[in-house]
N, C-alpha and C. Protein backbone atom coordinates (compact mmCIF):
# COMPACT_ATOMS: atom_id res chain seq x y z
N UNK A 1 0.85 -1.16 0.00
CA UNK A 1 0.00 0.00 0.00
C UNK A 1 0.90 1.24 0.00
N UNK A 2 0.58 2.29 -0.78
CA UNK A 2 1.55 3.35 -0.56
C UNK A 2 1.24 4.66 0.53
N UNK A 3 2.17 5.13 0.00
CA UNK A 3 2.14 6.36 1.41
C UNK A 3 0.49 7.20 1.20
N UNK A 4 0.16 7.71 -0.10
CA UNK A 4 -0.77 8.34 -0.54
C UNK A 4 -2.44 7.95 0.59
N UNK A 5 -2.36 6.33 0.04
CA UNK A 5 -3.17 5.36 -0.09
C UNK A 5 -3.16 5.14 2.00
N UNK A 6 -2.28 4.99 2.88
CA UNK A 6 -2.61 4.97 4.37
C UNK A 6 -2.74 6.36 4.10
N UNK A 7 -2.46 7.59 3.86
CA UNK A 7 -3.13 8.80 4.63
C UNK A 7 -4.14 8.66 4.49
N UNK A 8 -4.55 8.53 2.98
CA UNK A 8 -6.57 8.83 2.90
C UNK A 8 -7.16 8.03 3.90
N UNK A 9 -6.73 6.74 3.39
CA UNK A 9 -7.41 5.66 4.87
C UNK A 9 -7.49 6.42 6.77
N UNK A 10 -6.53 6.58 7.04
CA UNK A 10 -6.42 7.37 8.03
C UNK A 10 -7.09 8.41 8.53
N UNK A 11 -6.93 9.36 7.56
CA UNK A 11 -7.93 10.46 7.30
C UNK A 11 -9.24 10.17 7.53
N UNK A 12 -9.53 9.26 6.89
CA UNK A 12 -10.98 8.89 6.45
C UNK A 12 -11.73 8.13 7.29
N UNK A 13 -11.16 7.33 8.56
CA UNK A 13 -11.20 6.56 9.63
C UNK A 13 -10.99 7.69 10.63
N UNK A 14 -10.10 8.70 10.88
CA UNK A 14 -10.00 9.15 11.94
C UNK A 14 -11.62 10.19 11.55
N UNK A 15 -11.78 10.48 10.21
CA UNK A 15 -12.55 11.74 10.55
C UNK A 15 -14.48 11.51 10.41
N UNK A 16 -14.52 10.21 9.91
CA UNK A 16 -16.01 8.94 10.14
C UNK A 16 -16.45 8.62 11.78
N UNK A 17 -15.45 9.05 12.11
CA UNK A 17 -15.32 7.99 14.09
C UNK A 17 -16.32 9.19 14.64
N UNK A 18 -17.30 8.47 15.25
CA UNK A 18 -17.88 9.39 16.30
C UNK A 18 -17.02 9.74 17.34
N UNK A 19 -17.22 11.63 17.77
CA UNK A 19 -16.53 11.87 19.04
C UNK A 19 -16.91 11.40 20.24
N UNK A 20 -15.41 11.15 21.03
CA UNK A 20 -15.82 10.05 22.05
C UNK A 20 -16.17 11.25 23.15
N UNK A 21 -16.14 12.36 23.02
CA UNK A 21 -16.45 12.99 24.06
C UNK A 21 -17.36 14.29 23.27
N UNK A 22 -18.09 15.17 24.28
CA UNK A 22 -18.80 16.35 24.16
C UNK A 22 -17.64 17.59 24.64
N UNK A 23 -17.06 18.44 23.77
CA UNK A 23 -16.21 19.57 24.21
C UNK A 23 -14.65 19.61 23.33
N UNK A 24 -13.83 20.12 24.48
CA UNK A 24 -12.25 19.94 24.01
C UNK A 24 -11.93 18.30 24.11
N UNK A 25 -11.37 18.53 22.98
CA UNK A 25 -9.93 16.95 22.74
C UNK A 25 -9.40 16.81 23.92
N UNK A 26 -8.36 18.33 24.07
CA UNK A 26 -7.85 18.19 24.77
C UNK A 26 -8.47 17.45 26.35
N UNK A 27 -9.25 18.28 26.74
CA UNK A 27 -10.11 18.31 28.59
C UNK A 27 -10.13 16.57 28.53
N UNK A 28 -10.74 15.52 27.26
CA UNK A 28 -10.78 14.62 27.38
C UNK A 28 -9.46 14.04 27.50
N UNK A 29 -8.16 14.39 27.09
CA UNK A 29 -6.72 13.68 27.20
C UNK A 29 -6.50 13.64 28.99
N UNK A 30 -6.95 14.50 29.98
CA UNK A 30 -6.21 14.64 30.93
C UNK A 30 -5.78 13.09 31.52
N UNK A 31 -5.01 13.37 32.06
CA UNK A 31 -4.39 12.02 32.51
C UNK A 31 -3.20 11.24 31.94
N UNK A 32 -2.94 10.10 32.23
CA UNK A 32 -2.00 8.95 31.52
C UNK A 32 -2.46 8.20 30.52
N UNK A 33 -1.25 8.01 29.85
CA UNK A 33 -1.59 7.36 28.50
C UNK A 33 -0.20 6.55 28.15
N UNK A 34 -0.63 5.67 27.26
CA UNK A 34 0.86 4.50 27.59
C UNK A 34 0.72 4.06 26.18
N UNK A 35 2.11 3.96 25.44
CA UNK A 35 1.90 3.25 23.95
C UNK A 35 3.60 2.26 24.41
N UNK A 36 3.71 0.81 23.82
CA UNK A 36 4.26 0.18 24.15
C UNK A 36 4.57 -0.44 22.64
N UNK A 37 6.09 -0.73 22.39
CA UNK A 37 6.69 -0.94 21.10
C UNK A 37 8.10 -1.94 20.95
N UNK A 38 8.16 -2.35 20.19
CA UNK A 38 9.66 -3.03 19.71
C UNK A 38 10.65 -2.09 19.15
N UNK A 39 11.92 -1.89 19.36
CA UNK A 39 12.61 -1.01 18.55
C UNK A 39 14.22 -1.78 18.58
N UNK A 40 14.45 -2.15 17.48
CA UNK A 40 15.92 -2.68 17.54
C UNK A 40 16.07 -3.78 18.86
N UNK A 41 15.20 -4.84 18.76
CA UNK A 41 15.09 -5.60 19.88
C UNK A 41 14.66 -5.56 21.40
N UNK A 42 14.75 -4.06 21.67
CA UNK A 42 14.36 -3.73 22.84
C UNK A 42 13.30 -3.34 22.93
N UNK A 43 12.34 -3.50 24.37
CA UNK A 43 10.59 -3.42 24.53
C UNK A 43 10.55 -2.36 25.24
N UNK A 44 10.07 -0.78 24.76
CA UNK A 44 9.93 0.42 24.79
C UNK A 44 8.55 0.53 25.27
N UNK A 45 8.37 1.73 26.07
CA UNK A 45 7.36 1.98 26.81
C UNK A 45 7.64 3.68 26.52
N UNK A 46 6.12 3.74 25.79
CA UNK A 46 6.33 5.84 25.84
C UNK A 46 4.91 5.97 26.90
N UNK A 47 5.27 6.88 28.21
CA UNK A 47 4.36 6.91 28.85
C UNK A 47 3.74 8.41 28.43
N UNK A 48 2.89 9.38 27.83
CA UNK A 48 1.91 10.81 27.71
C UNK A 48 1.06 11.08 29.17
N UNK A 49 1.79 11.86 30.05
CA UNK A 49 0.76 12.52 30.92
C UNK A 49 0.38 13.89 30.27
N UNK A 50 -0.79 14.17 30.44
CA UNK A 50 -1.42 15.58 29.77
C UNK A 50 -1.86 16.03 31.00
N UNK A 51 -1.62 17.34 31.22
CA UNK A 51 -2.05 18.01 32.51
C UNK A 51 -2.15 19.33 32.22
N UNK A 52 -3.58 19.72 31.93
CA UNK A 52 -3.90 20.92 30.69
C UNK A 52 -2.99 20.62 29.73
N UNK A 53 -2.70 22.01 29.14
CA UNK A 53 -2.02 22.29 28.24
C UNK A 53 -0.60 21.69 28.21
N UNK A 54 0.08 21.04 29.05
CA UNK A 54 1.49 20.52 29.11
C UNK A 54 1.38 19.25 29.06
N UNK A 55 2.06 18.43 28.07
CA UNK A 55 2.57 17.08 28.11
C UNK A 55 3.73 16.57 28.52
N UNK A 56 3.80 15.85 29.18
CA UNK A 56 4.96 15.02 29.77
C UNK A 56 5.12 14.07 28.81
N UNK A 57 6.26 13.44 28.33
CA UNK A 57 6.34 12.83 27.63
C UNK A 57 7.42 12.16 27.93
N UNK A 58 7.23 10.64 28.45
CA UNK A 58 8.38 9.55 29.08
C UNK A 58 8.64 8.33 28.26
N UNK A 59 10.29 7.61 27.92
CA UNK A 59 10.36 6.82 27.59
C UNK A 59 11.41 6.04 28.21
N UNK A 60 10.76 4.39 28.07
CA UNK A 60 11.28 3.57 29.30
C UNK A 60 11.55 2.19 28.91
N UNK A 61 13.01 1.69 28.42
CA UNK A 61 13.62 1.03 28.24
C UNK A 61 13.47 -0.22 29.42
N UNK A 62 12.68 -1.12 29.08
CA UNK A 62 12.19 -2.24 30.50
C UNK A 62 12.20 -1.08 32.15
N UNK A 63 12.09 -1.13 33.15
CA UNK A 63 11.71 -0.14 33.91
C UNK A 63 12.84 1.06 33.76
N UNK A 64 13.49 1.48 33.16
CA UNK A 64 14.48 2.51 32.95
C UNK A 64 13.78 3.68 32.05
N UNK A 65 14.21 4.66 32.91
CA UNK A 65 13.86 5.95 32.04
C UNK A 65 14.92 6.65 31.35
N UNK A 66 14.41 6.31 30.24
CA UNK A 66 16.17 6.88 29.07
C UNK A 66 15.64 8.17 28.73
N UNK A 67 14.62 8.45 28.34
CA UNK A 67 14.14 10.06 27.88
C UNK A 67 12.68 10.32 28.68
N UNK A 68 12.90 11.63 28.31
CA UNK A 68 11.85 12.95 28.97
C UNK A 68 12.09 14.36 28.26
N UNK A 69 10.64 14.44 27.76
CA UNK A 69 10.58 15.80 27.25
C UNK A 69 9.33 16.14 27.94
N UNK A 70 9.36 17.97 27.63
CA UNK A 70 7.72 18.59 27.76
C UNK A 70 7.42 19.30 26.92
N UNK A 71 5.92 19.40 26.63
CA UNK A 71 5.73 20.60 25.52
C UNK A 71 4.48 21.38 26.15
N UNK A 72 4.25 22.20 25.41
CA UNK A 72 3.05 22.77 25.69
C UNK A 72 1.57 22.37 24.25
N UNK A 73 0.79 22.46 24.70
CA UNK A 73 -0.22 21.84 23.92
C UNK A 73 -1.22 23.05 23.14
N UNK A 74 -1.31 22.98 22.11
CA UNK A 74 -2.76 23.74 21.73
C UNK A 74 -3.48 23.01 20.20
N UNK A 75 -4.94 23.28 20.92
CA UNK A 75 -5.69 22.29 20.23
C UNK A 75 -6.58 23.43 19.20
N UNK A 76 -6.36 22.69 17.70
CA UNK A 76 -7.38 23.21 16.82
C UNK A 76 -8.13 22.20 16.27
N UNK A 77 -9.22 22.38 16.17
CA UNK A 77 -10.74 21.62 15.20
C UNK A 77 -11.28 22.23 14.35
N UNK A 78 -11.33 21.31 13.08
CA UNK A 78 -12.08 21.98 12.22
C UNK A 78 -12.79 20.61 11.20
N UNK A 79 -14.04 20.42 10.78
CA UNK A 79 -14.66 19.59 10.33
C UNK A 79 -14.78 18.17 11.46
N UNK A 80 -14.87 17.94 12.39
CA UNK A 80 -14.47 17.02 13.33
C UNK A 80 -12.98 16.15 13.05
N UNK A 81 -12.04 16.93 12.84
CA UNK A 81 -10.59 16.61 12.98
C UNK A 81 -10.08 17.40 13.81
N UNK A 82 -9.75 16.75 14.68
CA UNK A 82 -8.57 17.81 15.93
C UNK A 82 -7.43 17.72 15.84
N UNK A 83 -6.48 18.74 15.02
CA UNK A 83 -5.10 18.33 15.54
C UNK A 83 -4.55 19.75 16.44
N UNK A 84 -3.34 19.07 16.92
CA UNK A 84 -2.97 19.56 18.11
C UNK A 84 -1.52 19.91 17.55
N UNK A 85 -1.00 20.69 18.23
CA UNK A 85 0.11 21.78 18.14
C UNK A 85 0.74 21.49 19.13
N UNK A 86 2.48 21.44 19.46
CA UNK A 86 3.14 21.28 20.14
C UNK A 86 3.81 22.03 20.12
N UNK A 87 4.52 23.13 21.23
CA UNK A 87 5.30 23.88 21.07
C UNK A 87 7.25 23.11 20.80
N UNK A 88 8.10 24.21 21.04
CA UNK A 88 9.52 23.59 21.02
C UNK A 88 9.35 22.68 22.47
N UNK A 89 10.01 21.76 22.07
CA UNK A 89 9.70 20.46 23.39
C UNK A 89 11.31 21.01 24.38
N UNK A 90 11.45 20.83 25.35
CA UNK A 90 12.27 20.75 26.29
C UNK A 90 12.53 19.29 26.77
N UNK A 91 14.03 18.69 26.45
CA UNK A 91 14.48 17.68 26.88
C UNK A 91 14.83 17.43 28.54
N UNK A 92 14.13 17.06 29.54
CA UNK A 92 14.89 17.16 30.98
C UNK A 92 15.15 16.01 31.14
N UNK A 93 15.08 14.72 30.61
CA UNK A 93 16.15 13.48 31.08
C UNK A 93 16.35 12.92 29.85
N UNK A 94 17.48 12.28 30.36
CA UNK A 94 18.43 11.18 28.85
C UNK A 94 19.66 11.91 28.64
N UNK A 95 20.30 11.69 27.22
CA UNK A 95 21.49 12.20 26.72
C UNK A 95 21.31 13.00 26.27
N UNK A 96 20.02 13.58 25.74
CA UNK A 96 19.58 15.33 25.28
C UNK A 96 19.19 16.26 25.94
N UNK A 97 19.50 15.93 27.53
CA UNK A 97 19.17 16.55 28.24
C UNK A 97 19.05 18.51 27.97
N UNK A 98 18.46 19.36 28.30
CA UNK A 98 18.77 20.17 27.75
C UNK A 98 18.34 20.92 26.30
N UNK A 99 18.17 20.47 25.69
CA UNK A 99 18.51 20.05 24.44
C UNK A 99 16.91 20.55 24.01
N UNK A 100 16.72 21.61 23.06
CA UNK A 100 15.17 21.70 22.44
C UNK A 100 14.95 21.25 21.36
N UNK A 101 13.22 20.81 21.50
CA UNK A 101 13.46 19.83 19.84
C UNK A 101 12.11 21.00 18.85
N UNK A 102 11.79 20.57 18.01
CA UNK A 102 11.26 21.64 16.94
C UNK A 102 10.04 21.55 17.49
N UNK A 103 8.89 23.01 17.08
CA UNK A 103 7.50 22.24 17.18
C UNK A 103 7.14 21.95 16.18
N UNK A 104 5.76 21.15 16.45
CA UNK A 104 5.17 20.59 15.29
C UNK A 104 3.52 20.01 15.41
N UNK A 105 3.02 18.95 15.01
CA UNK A 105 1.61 18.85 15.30
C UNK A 105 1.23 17.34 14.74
N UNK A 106 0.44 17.09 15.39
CA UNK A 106 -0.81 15.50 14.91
C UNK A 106 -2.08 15.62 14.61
N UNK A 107 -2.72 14.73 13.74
CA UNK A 107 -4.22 14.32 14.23
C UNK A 107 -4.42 14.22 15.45
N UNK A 108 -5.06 13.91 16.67
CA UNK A 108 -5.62 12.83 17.67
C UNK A 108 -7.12 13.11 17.37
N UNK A 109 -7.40 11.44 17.87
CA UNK A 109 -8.63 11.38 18.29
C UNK A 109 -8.32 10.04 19.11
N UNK A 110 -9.44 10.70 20.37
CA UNK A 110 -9.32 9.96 21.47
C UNK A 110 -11.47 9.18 21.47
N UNK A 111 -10.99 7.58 21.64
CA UNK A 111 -12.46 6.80 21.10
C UNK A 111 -12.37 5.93 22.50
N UNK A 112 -13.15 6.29 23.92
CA UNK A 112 -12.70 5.89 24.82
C UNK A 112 -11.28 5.71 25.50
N UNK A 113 -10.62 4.09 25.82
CA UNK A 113 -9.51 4.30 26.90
C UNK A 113 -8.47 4.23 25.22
N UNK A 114 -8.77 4.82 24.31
CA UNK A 114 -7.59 4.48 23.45
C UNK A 114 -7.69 6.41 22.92
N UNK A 115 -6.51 6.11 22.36
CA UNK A 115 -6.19 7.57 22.16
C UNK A 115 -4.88 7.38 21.15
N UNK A 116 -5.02 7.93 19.63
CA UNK A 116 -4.48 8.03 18.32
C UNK A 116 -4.15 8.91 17.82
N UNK A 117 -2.63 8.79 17.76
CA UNK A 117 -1.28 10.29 17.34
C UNK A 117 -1.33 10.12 15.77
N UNK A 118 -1.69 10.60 15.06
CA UNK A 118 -1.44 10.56 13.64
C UNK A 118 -0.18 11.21 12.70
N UNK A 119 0.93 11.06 12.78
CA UNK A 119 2.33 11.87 12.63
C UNK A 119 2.84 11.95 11.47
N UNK A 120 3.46 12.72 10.82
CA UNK A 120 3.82 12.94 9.25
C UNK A 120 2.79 13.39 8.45
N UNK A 121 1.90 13.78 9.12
CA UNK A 121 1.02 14.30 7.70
C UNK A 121 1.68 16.10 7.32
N UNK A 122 2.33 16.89 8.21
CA UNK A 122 2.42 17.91 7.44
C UNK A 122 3.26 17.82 6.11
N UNK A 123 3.42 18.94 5.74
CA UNK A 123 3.52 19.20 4.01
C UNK A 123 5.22 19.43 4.14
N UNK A 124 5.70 19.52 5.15
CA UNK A 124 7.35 19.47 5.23
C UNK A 124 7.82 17.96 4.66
N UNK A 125 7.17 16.94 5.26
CA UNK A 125 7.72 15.53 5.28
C UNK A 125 8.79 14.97 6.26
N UNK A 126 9.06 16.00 6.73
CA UNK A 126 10.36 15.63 7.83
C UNK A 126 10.00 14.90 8.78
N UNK A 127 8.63 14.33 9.25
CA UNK A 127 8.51 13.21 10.29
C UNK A 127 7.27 12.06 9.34
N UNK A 128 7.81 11.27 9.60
CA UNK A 128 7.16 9.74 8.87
C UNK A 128 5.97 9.71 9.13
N UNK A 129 5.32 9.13 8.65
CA UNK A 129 3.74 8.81 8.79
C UNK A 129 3.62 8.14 9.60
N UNK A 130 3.40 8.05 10.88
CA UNK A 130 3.23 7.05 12.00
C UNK A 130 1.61 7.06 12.17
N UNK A 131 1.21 5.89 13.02
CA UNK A 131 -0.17 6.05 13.86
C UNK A 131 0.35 5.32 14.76
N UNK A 132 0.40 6.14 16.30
CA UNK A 132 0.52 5.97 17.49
C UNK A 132 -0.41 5.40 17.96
N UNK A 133 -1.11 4.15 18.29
CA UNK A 133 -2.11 4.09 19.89
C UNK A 133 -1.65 4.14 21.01
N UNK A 134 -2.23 4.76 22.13
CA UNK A 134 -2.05 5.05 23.29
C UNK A 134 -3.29 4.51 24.31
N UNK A 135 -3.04 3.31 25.11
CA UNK A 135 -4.29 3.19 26.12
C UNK A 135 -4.52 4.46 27.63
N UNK A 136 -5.54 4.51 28.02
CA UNK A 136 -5.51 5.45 29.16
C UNK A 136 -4.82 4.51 30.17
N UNK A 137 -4.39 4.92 31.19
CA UNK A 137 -3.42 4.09 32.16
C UNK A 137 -4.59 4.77 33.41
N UNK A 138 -5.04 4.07 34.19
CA UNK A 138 -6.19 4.15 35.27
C UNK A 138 -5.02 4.54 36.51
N UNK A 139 -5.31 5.11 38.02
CA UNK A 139 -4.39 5.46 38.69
C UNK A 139 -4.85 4.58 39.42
N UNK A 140 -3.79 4.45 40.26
CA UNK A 140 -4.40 3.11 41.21
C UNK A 140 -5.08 3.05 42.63
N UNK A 141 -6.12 2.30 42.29
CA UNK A 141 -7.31 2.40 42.86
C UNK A 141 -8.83 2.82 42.16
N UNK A 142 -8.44 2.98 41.25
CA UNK A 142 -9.25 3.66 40.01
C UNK A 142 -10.08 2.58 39.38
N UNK A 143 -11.15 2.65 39.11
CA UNK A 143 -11.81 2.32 37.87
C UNK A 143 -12.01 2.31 36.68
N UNK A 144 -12.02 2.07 35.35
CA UNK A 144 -12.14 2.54 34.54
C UNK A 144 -13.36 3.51 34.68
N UNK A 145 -14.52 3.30 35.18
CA UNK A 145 -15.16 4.57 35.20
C UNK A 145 -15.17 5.54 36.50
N UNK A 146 -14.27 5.82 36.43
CA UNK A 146 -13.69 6.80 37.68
C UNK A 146 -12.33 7.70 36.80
N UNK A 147 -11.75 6.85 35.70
CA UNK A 147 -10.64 7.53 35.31
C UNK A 147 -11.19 8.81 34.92
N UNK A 148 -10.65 9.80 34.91
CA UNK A 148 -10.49 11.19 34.41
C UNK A 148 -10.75 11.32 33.20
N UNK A 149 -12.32 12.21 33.18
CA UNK A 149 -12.72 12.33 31.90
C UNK A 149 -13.58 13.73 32.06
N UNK A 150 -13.70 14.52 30.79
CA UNK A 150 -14.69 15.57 30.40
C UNK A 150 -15.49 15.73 29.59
């Protein structure tokens, strides 16, 4: 399938999906969110806390935390597509410590405890076409219907 051929699909799936919530994207992100991956043999864990407008953004090499960034968040909608805006990210743990990375932006849409980064669609090309899932991560003691929602 080519590159052309997953955006439309994508597109066309993210923007068919009933909203899982009434309001902001965002108000519905608050909380934890966890996407879990293979990379060069090793089993990666990216943990997303959203707390308003700021994302935490953790990654965790079996229980090890190798990176940490933050950004700031702002959300635009238009036709029931939300994408979101990230400011310059700030590196505070790993080897980039320090270190600022560019801003830039996604699709999301969040369809209950799952929540979908849509990446590479701008018109630069400089980041790949990814689709992220992310489950909500419940705090403990929590319910799923108790987790943090708007």
């Amino acid at each position: 399938m080519t590159y052309k051929s997953l955006l439309m699909i994508a597109i066309g799936l993210l923007a068919t999906l009933p909203s899982a919530c009434i309001g902001s994207e965002l108000e519905s992100l608050q909380g934890k969110w966890e996407s879990r991956f293979q990379e060069q043999g090793r089993a990666l864990r990216v943990l997303k806390i959203i707390d308003k407008n700021r994302e935490t953004v953790e990654t965790y090499d079996g229980d090890k935390l190798v990176h940490r960034h933050v950004v700031t968040l702002e959300e635009k909608q238009a036709e029931g597509i939300t994408v979101i805006h990230y400011g310059e990210s700030e590196v505070t743990h790993g080897p980039r410590k320090g270190q600022r990375g560019k801003p830039g932006s996604f699709v999301s849409k969040r369809l209950g405890d799952t929540w979908y980064n849509v990446q590479g669609l701008e018109t630069s090309g400089e980041t790949p076409f990814t689709v992220i899932q992310f489950k909500r991560l419940n705090e403990p003691g929590e319910t799923e219907n108790e987790a943090p929602r708007k």
